[in-house]
N, C-alpha and C. Protein backbone atom coordinates (compact mmCIF):
# COMPACT_ATOMS: atom_id res chain seq x y z
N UNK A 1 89.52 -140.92 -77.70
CA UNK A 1 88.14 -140.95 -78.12
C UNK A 1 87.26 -140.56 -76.93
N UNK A 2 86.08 -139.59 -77.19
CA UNK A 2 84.95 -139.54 -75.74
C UNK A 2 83.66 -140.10 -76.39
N UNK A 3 83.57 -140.46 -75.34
CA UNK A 3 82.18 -141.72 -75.45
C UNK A 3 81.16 -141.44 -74.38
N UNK A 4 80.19 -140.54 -74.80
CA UNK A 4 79.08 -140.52 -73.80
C UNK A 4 78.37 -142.03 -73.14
N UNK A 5 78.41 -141.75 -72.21
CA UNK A 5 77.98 -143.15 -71.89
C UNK A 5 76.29 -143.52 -70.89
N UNK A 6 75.41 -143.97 -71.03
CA UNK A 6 74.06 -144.07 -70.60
C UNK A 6 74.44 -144.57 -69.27
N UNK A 7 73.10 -144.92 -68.55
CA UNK A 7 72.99 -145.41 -67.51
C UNK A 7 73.20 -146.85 -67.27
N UNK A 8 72.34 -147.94 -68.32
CA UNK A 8 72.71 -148.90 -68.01
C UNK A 8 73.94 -149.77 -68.77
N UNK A 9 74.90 -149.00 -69.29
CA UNK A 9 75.86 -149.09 -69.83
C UNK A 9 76.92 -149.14 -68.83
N UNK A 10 76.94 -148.07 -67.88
CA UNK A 10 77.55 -147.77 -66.65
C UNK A 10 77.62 -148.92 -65.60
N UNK A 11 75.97 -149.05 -65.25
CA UNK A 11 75.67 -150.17 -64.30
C UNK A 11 75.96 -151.58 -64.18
N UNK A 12 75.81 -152.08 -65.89
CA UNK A 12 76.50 -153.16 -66.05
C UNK A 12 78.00 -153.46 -66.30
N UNK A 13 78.67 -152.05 -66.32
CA UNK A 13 80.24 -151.98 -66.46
C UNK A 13 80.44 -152.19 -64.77
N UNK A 14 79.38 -151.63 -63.91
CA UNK A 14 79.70 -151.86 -62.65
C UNK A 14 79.80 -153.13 -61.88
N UNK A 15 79.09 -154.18 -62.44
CA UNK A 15 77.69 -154.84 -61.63
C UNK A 15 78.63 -155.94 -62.22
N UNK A 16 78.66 -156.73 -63.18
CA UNK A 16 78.88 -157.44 -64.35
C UNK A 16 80.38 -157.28 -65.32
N UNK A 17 80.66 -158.59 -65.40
CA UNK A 17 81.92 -158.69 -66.06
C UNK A 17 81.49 -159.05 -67.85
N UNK A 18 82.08 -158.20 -68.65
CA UNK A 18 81.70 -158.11 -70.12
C UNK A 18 82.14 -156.76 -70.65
N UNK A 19 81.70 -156.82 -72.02
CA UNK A 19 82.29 -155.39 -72.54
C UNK A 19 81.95 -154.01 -71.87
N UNK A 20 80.99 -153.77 -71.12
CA UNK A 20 81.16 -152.38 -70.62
C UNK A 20 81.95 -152.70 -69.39
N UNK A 21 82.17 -153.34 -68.79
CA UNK A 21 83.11 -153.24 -67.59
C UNK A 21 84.55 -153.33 -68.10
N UNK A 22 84.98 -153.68 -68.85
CA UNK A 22 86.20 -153.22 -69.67
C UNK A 22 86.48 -151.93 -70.18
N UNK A 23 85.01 -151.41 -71.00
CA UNK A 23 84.85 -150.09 -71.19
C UNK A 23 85.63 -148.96 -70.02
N UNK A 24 83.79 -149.21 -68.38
CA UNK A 24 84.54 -148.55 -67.81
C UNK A 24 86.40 -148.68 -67.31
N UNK A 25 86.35 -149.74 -66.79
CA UNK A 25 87.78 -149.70 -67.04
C UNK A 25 88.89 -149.21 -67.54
N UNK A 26 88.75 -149.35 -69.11
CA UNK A 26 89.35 -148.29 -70.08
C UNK A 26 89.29 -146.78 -69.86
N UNK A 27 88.19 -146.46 -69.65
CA UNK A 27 88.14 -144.82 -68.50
C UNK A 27 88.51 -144.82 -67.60
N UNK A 28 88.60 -145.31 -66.84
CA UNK A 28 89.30 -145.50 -65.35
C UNK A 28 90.68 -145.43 -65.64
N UNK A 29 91.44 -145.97 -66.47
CA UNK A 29 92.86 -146.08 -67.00
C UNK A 29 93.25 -144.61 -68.09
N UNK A 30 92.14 -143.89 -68.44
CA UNK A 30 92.25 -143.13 -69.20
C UNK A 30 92.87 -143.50 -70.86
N UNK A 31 92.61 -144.36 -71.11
CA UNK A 31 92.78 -145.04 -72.64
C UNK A 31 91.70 -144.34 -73.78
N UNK A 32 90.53 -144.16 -72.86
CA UNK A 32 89.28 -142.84 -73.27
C UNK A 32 88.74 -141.99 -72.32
N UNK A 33 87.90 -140.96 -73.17
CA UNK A 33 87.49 -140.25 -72.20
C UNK A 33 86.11 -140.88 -72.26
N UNK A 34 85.29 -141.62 -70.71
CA UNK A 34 84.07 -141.45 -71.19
C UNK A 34 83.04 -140.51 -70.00
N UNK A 35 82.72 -139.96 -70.77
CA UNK A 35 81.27 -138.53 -70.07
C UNK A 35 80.21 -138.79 -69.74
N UNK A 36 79.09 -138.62 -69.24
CA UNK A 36 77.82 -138.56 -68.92
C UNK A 36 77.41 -137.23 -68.20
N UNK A 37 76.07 -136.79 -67.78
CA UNK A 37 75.67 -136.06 -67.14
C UNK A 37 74.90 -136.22 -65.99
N UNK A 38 74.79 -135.32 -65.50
CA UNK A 38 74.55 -135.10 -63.48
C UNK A 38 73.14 -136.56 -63.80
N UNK A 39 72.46 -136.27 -64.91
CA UNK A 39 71.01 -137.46 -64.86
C UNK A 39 71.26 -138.83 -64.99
N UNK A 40 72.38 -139.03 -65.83
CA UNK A 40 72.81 -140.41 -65.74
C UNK A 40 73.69 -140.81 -64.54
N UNK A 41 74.55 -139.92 -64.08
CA UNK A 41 74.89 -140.50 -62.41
C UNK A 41 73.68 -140.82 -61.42
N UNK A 42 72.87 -139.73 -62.05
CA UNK A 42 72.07 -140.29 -60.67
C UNK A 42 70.90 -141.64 -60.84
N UNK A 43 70.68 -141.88 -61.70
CA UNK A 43 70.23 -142.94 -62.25
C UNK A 43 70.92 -144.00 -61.73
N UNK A 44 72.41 -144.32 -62.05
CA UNK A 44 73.36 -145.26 -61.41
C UNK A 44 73.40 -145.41 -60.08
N UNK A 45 73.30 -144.06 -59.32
CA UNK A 45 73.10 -144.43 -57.78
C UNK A 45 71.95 -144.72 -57.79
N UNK A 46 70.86 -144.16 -58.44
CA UNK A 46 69.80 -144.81 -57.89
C UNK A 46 69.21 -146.28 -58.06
N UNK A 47 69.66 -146.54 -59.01
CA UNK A 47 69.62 -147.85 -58.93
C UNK A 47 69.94 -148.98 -58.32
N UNK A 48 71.69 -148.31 -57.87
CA UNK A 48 72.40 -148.98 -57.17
C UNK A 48 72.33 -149.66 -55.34
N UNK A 49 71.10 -147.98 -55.42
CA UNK A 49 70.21 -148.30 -53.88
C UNK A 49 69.51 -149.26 -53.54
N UNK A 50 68.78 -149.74 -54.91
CA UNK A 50 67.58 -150.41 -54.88
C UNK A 50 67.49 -151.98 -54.14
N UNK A 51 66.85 -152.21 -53.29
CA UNK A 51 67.05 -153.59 -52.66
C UNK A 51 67.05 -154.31 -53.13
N UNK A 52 66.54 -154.41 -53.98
CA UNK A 52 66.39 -155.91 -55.12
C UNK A 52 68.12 -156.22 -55.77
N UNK A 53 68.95 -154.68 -55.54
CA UNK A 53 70.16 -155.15 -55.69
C UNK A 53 71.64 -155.42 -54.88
N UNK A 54 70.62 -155.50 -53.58
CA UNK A 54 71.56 -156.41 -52.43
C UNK A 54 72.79 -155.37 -52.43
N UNK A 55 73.23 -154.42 -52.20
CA UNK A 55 74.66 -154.24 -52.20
C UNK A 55 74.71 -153.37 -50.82
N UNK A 56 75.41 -153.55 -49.71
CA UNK A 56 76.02 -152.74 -49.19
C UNK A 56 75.70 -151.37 -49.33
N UNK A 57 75.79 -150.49 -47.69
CA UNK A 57 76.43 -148.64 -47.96
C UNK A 57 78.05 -149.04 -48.69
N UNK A 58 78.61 -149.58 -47.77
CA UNK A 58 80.02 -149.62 -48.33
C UNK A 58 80.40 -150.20 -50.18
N UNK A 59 79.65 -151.21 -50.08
CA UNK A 59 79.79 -151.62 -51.77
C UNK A 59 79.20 -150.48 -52.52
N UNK A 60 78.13 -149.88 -52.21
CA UNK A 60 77.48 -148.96 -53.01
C UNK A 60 78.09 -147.77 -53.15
N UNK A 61 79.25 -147.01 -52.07
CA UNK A 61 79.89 -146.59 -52.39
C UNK A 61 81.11 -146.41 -53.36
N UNK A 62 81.75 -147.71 -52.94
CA UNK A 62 83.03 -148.57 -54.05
C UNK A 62 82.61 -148.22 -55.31
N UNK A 63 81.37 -148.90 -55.46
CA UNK A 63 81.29 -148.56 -57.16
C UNK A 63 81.03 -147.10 -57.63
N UNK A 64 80.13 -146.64 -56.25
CA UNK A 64 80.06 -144.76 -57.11
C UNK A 64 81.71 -144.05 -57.44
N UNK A 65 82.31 -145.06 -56.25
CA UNK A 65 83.54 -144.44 -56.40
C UNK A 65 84.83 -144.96 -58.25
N UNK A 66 84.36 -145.72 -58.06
CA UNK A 66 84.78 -146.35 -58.93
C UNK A 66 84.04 -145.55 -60.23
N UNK A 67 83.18 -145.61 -60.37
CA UNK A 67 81.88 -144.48 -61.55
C UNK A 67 83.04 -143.24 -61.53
N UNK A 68 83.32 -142.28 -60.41
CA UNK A 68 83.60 -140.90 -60.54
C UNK A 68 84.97 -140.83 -60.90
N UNK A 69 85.71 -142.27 -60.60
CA UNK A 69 87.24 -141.96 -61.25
C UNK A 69 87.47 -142.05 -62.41
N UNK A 70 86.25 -142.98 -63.35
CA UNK A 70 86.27 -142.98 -64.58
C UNK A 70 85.49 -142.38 -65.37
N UNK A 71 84.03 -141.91 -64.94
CA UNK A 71 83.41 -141.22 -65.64
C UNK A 71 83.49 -139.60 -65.58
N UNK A 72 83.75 -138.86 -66.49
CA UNK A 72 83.66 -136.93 -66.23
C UNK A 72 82.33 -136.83 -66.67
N UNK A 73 81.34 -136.47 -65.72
CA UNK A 73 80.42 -135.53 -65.30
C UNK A 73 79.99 -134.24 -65.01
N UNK A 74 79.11 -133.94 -66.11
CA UNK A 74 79.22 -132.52 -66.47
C UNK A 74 77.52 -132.53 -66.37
N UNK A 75 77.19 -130.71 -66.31
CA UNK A 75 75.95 -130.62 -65.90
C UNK A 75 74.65 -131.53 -66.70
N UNK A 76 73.66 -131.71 -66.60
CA UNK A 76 72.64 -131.25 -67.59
C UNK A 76 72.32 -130.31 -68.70
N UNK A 77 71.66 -130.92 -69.58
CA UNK A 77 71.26 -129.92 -70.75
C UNK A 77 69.83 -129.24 -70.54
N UNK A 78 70.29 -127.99 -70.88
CA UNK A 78 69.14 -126.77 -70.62
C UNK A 78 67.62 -127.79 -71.16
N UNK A 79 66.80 -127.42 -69.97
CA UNK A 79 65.17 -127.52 -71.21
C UNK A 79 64.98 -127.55 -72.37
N UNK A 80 65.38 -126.17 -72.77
CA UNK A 80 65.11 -126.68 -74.17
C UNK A 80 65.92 -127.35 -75.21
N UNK A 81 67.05 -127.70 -74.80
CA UNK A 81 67.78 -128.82 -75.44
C UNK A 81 67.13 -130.12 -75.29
N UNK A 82 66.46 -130.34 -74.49
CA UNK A 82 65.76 -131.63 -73.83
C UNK A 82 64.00 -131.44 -75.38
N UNK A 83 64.23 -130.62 -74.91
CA UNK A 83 62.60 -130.19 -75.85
C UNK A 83 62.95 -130.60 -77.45
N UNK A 84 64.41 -129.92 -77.87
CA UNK A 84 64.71 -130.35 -79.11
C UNK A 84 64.76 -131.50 -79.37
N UNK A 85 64.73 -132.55 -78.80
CA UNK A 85 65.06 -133.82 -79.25
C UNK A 85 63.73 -134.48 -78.80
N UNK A 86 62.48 -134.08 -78.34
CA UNK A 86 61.47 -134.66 -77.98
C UNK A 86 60.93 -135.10 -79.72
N UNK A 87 60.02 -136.06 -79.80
CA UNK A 87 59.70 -136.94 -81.03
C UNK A 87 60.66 -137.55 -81.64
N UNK A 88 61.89 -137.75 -81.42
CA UNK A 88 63.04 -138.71 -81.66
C UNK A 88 62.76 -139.72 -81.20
N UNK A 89 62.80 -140.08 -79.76
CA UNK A 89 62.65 -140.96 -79.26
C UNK A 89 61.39 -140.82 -78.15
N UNK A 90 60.74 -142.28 -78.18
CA UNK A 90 59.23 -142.58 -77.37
C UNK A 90 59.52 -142.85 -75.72
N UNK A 91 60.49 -143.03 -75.35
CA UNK A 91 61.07 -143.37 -74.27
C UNK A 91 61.41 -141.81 -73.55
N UNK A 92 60.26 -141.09 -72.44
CA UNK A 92 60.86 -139.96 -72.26
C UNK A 92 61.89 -139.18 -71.27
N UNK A 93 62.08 -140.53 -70.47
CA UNK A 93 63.62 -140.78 -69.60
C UNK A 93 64.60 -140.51 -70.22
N UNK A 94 64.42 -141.45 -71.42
CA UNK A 94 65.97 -140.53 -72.47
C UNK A 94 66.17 -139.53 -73.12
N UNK A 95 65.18 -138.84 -72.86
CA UNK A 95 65.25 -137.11 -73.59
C UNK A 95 66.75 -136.26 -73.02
N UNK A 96 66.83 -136.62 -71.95
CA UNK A 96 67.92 -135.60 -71.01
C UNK A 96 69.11 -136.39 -71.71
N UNK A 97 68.90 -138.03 -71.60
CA UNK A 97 70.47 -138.47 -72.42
C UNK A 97 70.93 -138.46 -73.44
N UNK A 98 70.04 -138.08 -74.51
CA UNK A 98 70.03 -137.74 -76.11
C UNK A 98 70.04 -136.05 -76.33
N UNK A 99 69.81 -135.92 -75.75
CA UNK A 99 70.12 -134.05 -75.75
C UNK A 99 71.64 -133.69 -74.85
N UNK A 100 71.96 -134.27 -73.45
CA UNK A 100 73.39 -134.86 -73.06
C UNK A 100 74.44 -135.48 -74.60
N UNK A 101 73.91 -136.07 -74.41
CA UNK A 101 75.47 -136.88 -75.62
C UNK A 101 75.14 -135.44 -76.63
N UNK A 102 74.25 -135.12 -77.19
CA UNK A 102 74.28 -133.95 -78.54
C UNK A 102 75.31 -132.43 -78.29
N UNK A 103 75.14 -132.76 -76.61
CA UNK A 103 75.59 -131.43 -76.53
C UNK A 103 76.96 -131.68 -75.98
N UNK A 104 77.59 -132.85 -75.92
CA UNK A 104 78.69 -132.92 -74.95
C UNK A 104 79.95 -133.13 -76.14
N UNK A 105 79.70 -133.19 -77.26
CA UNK A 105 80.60 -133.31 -78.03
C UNK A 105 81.10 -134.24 -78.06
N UNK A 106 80.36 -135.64 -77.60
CA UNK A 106 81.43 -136.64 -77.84
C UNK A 106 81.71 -137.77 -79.17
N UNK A 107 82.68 -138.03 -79.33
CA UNK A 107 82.22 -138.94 -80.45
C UNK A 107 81.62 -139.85 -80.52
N UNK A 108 80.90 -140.68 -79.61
CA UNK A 108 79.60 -141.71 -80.04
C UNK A 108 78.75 -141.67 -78.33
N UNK A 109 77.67 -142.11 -78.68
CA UNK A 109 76.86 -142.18 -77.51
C UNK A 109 76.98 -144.30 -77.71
N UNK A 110 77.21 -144.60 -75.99
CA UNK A 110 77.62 -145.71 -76.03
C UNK A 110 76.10 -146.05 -75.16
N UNK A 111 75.04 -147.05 -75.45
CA UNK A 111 73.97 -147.76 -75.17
C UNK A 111 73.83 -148.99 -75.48
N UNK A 112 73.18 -149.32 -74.92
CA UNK A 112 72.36 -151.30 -75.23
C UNK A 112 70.83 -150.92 -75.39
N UNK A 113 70.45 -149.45 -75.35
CA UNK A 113 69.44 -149.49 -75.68
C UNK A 113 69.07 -149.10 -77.51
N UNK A 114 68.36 -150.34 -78.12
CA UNK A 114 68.12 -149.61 -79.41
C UNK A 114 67.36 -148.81 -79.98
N UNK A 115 66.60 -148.05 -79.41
CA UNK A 115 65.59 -146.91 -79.83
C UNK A 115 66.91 -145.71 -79.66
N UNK A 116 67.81 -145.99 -78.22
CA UNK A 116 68.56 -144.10 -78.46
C UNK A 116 69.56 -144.41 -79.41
N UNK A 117 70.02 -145.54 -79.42
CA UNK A 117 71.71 -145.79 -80.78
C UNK A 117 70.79 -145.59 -81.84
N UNK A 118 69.74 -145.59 -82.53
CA UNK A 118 68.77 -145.68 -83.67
C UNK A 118 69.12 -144.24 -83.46
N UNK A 119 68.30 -142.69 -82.95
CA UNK A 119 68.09 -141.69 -83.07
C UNK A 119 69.29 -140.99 -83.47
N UNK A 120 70.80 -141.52 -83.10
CA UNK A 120 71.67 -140.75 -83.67
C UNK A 120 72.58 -141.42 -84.56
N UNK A 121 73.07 -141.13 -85.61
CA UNK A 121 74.25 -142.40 -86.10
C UNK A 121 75.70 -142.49 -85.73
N UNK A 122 75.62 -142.05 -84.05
CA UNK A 122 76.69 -141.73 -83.91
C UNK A 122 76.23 -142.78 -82.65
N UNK A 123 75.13 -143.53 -82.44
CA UNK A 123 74.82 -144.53 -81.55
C UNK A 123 75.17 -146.02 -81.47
N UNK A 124 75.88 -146.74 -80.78
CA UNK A 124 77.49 -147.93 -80.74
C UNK A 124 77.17 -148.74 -79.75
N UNK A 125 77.17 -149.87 -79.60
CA UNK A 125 76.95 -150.62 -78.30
C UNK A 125 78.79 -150.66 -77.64
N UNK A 126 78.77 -150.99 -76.66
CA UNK A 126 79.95 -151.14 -75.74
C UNK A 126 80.94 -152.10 -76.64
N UNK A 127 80.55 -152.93 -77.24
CA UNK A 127 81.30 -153.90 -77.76
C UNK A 127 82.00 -153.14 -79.42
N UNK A 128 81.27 -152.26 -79.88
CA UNK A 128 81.56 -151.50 -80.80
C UNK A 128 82.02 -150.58 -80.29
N UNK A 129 82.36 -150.10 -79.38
CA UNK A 129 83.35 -149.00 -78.64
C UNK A 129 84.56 -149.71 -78.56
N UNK A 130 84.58 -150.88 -78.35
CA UNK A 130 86.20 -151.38 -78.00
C UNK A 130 86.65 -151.68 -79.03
N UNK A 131 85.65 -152.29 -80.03
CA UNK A 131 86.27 -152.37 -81.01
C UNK A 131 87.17 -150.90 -82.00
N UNK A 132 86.32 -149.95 -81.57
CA UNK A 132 87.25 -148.75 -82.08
C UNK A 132 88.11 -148.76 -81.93
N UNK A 133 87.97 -148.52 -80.43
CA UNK A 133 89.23 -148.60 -79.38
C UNK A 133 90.46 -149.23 -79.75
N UNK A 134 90.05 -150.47 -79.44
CA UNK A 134 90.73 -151.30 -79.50
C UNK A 134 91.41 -151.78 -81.12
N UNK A 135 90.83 -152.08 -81.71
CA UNK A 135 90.92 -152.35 -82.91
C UNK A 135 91.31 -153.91 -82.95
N UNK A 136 92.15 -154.32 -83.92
CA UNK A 136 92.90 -155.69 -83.74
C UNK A 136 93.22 -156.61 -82.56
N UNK A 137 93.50 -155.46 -81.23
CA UNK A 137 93.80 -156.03 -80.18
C UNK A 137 92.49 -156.54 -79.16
N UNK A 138 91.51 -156.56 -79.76
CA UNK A 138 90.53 -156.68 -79.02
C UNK A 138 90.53 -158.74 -78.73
């Protein structure tokens, strides 16, 4: 299964023990494929900089490192892919990640946010990813 995956989907798979850190995990192990683009990595580092979240050069590395063994990262979507999906959603940070998941072919865009899982019906929280996944064995 590929599972586009957002930013703070990522961060809390990083940061935090719960269903997206199993997620990433599960990518990391290759059990799925999950994708994002060049805007949602950098979102993750950038966040990951931020003082308010105490971490280390060295920790802050670990986890990017940890991000790039499991996540495949692929470019951005052209402008006007970004343009096509403008009035979907009010939030205009997520234009690049809703035009990303449309164009990356994956089978669900994985968020905790509910305005972008609303815009597509192919939108799943982390815990509904494993459950795919996973099924019974969850």
């Amino acid at each position: 299964m590929k599972l586009f995956v957002d930013a703070s989907t990522l961060i809390s798979g990083l940061l935090h023990r719960g269903n997206e850190r199993f997620l990433v995990d599960l990518g990391r192990y290759g059990t799925c494929d999950l994708v994002a683009i060049e805007y949602v990595r950098g979102e993750v580092e950038e966040f990951l900089r931020r003082p308010a979240v105490r971490l280390s050069d060295d920790e802050r590395r670990r986890l990017m490192a940890i991000h790039d063994r499991s996540v495949f990262v692929s470019g951005d979507p052209p402008l006007d892919k970004i343009r096509d999906v403008r009035g979907r959603i009010r939030d205009e940070p997520d234009l690049p990640v809703l035009a990303g998941f449309e164009a990356s072919g994956a089978d669900y865009l994985v968020t905790g946010d509910r305005e972008l899982r609303q815009a597509t019906p192919k939108g799943i929280t982390a815990g509904r990813a494993l459950e795919l996944l996973l099924g019974e064995f969850k």
